[in-house]
N, C-alpha and C. Protein backbone atom coordinates (compact mmCIF):
# COMPACT_ATOMS: atom_id res chain seq x y z
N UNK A 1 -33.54 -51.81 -44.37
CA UNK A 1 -34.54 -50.77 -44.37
C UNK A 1 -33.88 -49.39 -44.27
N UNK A 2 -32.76 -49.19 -43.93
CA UNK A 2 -32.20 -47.82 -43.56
C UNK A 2 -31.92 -47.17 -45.06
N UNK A 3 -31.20 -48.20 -45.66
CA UNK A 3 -31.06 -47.76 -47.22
C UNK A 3 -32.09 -47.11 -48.16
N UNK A 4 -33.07 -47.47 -47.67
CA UNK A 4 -34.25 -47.05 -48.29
C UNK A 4 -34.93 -45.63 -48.05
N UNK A 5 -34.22 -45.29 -46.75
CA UNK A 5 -34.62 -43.81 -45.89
C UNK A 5 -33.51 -42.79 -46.24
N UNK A 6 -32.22 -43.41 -46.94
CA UNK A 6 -31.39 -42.68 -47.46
C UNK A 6 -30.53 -42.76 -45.88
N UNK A 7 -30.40 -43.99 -45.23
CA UNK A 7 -29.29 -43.95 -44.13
C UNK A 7 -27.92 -45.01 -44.45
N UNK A 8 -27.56 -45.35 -43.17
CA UNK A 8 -26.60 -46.40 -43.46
C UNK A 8 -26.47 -46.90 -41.80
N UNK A 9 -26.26 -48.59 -42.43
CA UNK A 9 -25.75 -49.73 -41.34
C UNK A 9 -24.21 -49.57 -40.94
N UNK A 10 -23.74 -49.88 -39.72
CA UNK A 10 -22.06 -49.50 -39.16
C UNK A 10 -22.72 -50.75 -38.08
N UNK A 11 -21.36 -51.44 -38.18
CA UNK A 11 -21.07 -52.76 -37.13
C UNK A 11 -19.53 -52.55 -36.07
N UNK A 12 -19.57 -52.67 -35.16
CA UNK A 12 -18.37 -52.75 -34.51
C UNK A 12 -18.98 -54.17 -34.01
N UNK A 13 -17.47 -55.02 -34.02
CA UNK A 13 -17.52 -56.41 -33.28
C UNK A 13 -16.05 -57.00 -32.76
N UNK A 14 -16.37 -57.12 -31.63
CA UNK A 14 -15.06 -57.55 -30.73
C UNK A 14 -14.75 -59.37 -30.25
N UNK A 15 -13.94 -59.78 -31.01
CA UNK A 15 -14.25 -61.11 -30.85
C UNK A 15 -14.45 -61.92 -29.34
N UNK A 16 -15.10 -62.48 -28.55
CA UNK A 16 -15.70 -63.01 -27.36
C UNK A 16 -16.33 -62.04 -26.59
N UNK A 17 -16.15 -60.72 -27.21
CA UNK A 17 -17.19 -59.51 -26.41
C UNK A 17 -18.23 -59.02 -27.08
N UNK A 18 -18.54 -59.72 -28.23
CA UNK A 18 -19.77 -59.02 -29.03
C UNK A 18 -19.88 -58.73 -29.82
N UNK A 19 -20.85 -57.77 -30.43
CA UNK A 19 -20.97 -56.63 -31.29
C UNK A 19 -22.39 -55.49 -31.23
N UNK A 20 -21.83 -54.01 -31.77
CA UNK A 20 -22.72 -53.27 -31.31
C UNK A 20 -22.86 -52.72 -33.26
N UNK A 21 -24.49 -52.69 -33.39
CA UNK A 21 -25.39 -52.27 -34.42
C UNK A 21 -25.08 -50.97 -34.30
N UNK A 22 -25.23 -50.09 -35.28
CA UNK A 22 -25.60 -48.60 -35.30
C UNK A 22 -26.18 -48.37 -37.16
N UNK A 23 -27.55 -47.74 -36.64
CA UNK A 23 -27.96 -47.27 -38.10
C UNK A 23 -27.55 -45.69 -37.92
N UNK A 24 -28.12 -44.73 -39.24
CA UNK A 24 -28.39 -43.92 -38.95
C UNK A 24 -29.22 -43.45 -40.16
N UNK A 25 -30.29 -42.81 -39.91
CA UNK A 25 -31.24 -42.14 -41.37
C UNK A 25 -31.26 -40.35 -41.30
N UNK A 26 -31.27 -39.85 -42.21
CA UNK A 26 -30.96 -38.73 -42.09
C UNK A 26 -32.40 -37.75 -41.80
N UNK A 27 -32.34 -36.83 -41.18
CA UNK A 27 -33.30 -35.79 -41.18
C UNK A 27 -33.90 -34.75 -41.89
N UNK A 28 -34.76 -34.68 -42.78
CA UNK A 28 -34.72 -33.81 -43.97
C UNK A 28 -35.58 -32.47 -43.39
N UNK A 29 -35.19 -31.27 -43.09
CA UNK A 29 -36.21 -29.94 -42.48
C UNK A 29 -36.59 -29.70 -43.52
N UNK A 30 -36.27 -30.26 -44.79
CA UNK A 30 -37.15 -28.74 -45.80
C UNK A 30 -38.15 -29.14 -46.03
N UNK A 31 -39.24 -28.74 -45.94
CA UNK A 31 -40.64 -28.79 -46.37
C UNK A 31 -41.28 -29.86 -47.34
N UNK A 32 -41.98 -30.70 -47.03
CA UNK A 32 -42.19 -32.21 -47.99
C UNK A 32 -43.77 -31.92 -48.60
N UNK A 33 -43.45 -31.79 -49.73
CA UNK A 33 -44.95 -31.34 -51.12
C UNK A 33 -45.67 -32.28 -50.16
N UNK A 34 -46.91 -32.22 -50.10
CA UNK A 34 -48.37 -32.81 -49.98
C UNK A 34 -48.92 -32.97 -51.31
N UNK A 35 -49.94 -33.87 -50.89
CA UNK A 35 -51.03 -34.00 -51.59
C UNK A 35 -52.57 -33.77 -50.95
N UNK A 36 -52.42 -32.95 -49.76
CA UNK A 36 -53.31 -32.30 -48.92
C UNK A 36 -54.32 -31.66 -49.58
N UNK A 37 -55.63 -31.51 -49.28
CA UNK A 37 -56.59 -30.53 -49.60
C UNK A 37 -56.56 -29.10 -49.01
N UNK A 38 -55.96 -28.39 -49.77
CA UNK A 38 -56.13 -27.04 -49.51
C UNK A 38 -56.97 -26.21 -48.22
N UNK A 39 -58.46 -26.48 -47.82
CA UNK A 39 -58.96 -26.05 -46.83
C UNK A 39 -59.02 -26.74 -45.56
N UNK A 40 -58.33 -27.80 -45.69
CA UNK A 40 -57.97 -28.66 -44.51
C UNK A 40 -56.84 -29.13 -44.36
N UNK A 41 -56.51 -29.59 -43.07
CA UNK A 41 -55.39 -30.40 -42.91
C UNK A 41 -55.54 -31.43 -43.09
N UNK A 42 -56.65 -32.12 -43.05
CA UNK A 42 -57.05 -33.72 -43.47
C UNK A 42 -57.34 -33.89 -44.33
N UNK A 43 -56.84 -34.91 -45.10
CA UNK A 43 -57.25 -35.28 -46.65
C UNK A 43 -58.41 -36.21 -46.54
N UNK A 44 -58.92 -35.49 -48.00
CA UNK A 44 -60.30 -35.83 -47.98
C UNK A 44 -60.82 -37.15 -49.27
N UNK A 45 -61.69 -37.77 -49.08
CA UNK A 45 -61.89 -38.47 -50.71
C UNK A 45 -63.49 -38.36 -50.44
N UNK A 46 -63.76 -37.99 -51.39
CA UNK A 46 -65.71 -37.94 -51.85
C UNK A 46 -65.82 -36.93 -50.90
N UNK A 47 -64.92 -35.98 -50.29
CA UNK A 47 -65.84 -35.37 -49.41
C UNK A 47 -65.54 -36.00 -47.94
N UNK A 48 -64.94 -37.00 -47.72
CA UNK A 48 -65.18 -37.63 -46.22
C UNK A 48 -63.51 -37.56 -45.95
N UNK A 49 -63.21 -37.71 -44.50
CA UNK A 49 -61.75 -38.21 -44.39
C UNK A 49 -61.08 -39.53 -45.18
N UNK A 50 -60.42 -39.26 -45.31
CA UNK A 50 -59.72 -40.44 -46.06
C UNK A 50 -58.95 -41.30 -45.29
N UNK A 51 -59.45 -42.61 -45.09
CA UNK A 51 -58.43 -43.68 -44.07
C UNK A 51 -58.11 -44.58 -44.53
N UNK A 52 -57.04 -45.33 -44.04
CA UNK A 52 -56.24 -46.30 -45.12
C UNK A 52 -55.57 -47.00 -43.78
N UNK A 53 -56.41 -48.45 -44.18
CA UNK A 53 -55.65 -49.51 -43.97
C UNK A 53 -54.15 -50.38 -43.94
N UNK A 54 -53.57 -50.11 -42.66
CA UNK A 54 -52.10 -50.79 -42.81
C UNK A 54 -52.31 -52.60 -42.49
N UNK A 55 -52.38 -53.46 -43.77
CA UNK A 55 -52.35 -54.60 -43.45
C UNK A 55 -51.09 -55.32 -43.37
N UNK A 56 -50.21 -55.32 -42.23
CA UNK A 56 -48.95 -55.81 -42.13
C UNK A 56 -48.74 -55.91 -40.74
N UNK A 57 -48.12 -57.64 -40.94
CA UNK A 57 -48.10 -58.31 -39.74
C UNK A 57 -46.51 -57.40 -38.69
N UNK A 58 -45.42 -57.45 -39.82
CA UNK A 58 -44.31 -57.00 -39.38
C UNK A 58 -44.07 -55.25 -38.42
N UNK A 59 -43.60 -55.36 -37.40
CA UNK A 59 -44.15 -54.01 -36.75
C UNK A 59 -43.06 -52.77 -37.74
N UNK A 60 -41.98 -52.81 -37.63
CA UNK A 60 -40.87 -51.99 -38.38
C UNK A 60 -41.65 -51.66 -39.62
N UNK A 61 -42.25 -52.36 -40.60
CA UNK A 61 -42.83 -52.58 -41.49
C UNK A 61 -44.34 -51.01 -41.43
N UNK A 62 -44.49 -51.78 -40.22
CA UNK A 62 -46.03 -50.99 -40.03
C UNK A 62 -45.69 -49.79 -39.94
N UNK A 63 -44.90 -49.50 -39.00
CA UNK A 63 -44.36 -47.85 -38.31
C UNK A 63 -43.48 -47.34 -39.58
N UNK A 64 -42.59 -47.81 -40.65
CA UNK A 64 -42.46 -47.29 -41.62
C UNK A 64 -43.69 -46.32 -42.58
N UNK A 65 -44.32 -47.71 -42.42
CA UNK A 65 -45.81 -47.23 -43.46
C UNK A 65 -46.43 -45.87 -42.67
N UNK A 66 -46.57 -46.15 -41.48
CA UNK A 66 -47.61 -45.27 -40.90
C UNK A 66 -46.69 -43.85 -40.54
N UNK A 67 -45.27 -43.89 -40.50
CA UNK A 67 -44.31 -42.11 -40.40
C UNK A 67 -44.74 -41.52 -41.73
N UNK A 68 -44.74 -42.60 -42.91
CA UNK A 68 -44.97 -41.63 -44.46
C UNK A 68 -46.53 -40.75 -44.26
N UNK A 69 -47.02 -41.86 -44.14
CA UNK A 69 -48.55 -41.72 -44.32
C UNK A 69 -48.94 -40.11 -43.28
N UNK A 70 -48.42 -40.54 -42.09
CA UNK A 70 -49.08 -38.93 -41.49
C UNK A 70 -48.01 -38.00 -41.73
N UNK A 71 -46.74 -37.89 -42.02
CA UNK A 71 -46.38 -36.92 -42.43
C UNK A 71 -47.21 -36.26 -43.45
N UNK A 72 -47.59 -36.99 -44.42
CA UNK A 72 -48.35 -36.73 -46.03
C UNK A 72 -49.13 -36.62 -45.37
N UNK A 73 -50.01 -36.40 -44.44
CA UNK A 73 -51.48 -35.55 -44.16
C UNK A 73 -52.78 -36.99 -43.65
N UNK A 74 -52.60 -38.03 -44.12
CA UNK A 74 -53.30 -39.06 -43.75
C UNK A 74 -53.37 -39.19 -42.36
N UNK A 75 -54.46 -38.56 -41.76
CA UNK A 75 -54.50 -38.77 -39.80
C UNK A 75 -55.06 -39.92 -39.59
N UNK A 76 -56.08 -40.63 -40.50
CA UNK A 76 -56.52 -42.01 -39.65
C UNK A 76 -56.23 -43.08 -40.60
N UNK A 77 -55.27 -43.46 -39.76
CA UNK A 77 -54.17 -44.50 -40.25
C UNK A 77 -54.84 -45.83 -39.50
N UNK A 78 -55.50 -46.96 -40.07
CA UNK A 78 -55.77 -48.12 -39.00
C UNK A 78 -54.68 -49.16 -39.15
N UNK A 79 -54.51 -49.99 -38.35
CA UNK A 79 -53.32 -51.38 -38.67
C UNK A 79 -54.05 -52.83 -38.27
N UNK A 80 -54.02 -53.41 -38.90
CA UNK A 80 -54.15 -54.57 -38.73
C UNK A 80 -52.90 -55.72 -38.92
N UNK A 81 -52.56 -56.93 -38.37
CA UNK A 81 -51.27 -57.83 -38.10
C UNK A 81 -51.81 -58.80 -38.73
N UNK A 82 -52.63 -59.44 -39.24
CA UNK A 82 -53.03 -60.79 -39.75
C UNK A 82 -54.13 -60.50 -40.87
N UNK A 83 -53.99 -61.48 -41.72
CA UNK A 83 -55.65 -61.35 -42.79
C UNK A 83 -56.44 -61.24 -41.80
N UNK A 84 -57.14 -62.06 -41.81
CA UNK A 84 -58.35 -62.03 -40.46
C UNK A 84 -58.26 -60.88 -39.70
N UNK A 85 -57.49 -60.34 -39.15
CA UNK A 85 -57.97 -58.90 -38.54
C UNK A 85 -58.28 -57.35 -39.55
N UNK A 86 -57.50 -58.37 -40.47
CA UNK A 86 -58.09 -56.92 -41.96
C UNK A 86 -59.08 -56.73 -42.44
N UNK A 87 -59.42 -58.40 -42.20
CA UNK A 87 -61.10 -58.20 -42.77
C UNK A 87 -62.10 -57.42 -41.82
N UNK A 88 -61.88 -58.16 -40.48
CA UNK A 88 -62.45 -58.16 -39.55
C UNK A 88 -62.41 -56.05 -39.26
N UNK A 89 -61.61 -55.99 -39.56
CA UNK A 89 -61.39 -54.33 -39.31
C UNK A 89 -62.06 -53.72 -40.42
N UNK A 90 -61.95 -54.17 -41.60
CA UNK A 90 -62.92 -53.46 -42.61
C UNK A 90 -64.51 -53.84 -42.67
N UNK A 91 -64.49 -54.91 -42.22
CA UNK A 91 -66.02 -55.24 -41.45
C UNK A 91 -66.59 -54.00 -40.62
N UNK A 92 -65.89 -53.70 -39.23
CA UNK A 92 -66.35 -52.54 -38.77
C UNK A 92 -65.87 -51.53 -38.82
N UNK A 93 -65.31 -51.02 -40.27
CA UNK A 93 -64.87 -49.89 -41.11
C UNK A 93 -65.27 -49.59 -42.01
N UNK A 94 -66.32 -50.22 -42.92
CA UNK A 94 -66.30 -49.86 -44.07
C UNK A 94 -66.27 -48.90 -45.21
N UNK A 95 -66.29 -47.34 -44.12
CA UNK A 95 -65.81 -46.22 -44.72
C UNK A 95 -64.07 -46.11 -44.92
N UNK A 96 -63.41 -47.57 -45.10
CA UNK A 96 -62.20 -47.01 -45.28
C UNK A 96 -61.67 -46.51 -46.85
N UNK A 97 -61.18 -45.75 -47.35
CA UNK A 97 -60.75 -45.21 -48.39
C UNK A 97 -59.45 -46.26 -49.47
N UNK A 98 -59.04 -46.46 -48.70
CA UNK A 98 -57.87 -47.15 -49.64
C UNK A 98 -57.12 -48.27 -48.11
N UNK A 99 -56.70 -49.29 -48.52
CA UNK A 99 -55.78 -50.54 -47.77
C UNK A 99 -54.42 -50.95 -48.59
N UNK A 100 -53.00 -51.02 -47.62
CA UNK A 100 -52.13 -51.19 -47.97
C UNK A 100 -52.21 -52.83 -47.75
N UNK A 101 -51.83 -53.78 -48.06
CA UNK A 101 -52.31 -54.91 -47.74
C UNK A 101 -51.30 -56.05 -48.18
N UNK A 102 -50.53 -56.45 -47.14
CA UNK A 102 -48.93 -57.43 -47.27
C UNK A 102 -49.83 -58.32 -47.45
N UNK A 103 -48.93 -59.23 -48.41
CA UNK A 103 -49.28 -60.70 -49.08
C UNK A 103 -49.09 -61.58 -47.93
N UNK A 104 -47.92 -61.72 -47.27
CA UNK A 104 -47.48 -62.48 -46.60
C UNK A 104 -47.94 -62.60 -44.68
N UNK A 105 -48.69 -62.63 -44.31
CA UNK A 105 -49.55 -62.83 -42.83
C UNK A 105 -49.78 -63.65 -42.18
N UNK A 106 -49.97 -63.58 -40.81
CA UNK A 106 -50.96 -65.06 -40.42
C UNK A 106 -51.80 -64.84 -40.90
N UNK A 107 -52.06 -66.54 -39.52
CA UNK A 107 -54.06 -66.46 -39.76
C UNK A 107 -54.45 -66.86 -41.25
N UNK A 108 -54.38 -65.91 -42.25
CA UNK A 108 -54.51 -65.89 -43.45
C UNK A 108 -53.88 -64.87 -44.32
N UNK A 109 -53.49 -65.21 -44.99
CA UNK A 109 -52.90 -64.20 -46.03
C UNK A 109 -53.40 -63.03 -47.02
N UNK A 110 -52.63 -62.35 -47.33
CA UNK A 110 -53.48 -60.94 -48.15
C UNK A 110 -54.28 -61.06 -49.04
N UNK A 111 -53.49 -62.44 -49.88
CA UNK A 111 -54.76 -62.78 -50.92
C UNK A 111 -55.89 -63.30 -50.39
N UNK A 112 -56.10 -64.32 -49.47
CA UNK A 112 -57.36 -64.21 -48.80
C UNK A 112 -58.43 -63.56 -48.55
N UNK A 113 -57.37 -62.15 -47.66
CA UNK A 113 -57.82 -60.86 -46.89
C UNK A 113 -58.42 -60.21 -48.31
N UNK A 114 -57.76 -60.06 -49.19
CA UNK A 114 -58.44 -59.40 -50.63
C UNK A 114 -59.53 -60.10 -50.81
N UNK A 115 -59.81 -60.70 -51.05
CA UNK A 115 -60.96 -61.93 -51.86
C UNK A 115 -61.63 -61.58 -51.07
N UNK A 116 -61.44 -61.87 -49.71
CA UNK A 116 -62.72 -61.15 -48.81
C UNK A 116 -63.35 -60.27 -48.82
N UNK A 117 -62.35 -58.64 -48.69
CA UNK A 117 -62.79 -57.62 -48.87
C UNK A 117 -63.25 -57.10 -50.22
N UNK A 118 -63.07 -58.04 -51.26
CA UNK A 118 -63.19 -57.40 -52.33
C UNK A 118 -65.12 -58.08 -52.27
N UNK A 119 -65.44 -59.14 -51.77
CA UNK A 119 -66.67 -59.45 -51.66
C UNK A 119 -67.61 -58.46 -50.99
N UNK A 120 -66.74 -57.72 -49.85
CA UNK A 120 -67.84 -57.42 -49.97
C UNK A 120 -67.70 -55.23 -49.99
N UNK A 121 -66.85 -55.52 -51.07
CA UNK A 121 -66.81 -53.84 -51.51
C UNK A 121 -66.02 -53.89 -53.09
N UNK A 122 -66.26 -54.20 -53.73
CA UNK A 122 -64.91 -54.43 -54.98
C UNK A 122 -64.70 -53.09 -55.19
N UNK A 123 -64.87 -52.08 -54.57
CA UNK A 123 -64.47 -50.63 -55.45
C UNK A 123 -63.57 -50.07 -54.45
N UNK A 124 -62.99 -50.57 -53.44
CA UNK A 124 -62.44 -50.39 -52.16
C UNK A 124 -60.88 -50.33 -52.83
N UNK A 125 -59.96 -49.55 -53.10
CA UNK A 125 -58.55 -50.22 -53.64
C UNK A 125 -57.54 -51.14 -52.40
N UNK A 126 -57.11 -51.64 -52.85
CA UNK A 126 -55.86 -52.77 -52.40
C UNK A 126 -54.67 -52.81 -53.31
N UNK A 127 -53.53 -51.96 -52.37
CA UNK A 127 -52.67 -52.09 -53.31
C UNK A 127 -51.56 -52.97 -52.06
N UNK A 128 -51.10 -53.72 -52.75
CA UNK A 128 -50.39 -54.59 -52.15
C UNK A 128 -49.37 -54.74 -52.39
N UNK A 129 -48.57 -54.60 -50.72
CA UNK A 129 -46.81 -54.37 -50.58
C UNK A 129 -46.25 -56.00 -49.81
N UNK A 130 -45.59 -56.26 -50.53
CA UNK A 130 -45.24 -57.59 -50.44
C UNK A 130 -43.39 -57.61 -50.98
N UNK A 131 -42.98 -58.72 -50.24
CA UNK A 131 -41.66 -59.27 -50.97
C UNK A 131 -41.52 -60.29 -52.27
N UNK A 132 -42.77 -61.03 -52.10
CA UNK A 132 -42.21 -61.76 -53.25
C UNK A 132 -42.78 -61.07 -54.81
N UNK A 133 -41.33 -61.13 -55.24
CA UNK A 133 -40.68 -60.06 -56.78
C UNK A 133 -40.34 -60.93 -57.48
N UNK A 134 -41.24 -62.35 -57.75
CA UNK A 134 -40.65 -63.43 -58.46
C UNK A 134 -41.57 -63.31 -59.43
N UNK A 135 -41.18 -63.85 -61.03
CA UNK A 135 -42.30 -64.14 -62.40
C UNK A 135 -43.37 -64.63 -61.67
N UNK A 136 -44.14 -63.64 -62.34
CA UNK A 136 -45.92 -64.25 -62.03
C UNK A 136 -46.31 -63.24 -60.70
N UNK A 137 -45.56 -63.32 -59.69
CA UNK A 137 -46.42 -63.16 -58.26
C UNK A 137 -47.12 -61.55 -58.48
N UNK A 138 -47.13 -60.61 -59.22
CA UNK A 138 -47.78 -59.48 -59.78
C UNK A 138 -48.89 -60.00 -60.25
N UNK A 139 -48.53 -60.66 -60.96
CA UNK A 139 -50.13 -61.37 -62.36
C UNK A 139 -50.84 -62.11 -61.04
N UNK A 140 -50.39 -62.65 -60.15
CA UNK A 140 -51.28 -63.77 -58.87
C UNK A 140 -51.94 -62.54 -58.65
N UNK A 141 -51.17 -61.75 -57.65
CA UNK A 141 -51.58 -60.98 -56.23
C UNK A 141 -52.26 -59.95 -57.42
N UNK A 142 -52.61 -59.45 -58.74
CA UNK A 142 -53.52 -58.26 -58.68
C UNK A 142 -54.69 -59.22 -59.77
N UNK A 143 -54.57 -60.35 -60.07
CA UNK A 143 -55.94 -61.40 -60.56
C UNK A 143 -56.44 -61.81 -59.01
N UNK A 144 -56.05 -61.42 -58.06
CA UNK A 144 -56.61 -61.67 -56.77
C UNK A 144 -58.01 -60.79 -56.27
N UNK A 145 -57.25 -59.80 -57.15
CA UNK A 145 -58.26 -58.48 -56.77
C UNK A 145 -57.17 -57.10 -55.86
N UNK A 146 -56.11 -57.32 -56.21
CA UNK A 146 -55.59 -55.82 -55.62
C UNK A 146 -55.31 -55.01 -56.80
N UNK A 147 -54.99 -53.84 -56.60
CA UNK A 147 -55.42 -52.76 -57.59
C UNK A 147 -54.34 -52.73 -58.11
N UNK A 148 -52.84 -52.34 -57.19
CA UNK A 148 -51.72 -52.32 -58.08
C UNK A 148 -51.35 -53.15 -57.02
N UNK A 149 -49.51 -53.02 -57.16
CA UNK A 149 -48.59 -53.98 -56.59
C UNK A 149 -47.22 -53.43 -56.11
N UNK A 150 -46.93 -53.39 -55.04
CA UNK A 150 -45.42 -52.57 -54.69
C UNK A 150 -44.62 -53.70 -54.29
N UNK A 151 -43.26 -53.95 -54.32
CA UNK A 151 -42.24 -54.99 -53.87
C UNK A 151 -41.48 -54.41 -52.83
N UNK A 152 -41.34 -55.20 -52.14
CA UNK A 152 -40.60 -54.58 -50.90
C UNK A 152 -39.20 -54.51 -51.07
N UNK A 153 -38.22 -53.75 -50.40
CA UNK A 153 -38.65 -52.60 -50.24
C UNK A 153 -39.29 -51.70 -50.82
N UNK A 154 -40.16 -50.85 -49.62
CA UNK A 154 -40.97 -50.29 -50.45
C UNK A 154 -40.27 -48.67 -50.68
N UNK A 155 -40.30 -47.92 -51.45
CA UNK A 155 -39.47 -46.30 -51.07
C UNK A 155 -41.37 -45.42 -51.03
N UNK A 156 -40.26 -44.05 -50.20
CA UNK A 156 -41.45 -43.55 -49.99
C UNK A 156 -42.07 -42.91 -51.32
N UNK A 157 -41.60 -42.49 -52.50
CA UNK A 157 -41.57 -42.46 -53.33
C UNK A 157 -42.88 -43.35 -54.37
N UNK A 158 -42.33 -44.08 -54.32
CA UNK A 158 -42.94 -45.03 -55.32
C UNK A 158 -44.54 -45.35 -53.95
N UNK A 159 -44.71 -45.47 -53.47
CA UNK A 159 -45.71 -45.55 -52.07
C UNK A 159 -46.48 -44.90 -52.77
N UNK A 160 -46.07 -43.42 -52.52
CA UNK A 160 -46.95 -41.67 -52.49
C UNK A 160 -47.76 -41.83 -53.99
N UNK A 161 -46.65 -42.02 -55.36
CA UNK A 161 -47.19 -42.29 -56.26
C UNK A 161 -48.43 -43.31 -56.55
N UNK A 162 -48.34 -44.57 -56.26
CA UNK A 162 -48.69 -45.63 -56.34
C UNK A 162 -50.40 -45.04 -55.69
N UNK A 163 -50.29 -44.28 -54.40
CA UNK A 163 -51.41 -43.85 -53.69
C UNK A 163 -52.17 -42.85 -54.34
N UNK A 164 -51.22 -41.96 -54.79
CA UNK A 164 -52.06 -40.50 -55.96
C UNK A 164 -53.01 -41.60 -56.71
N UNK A 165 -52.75 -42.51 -57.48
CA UNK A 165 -53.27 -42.85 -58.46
C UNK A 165 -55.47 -43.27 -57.72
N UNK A 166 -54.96 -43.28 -56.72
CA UNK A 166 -56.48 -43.44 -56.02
C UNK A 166 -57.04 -42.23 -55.04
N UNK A 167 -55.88 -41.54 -55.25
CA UNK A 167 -56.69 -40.42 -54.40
C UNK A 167 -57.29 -39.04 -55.00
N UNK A 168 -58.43 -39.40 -54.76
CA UNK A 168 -59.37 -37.97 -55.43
C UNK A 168 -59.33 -36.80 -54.71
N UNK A 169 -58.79 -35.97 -54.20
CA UNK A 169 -59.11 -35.04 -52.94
C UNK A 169 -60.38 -33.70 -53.83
């Protein structure tokens, strides 16, 4: 994951005494473009705040997703760890705007969690960040009902893009 933030992995290891990890990711001060609405600090869709679903069980995973997301202006960030709590969260959400939504979960899985939510909103997007990058699993996971498809790793990059494509501000 560090590679992806533009850092790097360093190992020291001492044979019968161990070894000590060190990442490091770099700090960027200069000013990062938005896709913000002009008279607010909160981004907006139809007019309302815009909130977006983190469906991912993995925590590193989550807190990746969720540093991009509010840097870029997105303040209500929800998370859910399992299908079943994604649904269950867009059950008593249903003003959410857009869901990031991992294939791979308990409980039940994303494609599940899609099929669900798509019952009972199909205009809701699901774009789904997942590892498996094997023939076919694109053609599965978006005949499932997700909108597009990201492979993990994910860059912040390809994320932001992937998200413009649904965001109306």
């Amino acid at each position: 994951m560090a590679d992806v933030l533009g850092g790097i992995v360093h190992v020291e290891s001492e044979p019968g005494k161990g070894s000590t990890f060190y990442f490091s990711v770099p700090l960027k001060s200069e000013p990062v473009a938005r896709l913000k609405s002009e008279s607010s600090g909160k981004r907006k869709h139809k007019g309302k705040e815009f909130k977006i679903l983190i469906a991912e069980d993995d925590p590193a995973n989550f807190f990746y997703l969720n540093v991009i997301l509010t840097r870029e202006g997105f303040e209500t960030v929800l998370h859910a760890s399992s299908g079943r709590d994604s649904v269950e969260l867009y059950k008593s959400n249903p003003d959410i705007s857009l869901i990031l939504m991992d294939i791979k979960m308990p409980v039940f899985d994303g494609i599940e969690a899609t099929r669900q939510i798509k019952q009972m909103n199909k205009n809701v997007p699901i774009i789904a960040i997942t590892a498996y990058a094997m023939v076919g699993d694109e053609e599965r996971i978006i005949s499932a009902g997700c909108n597009a498809y990201l492979s993990k790793p994910i860059s912040k990059k390809s994320l932001l893009e992937t998200i413009a494509l649904f965001v109306k501000t």
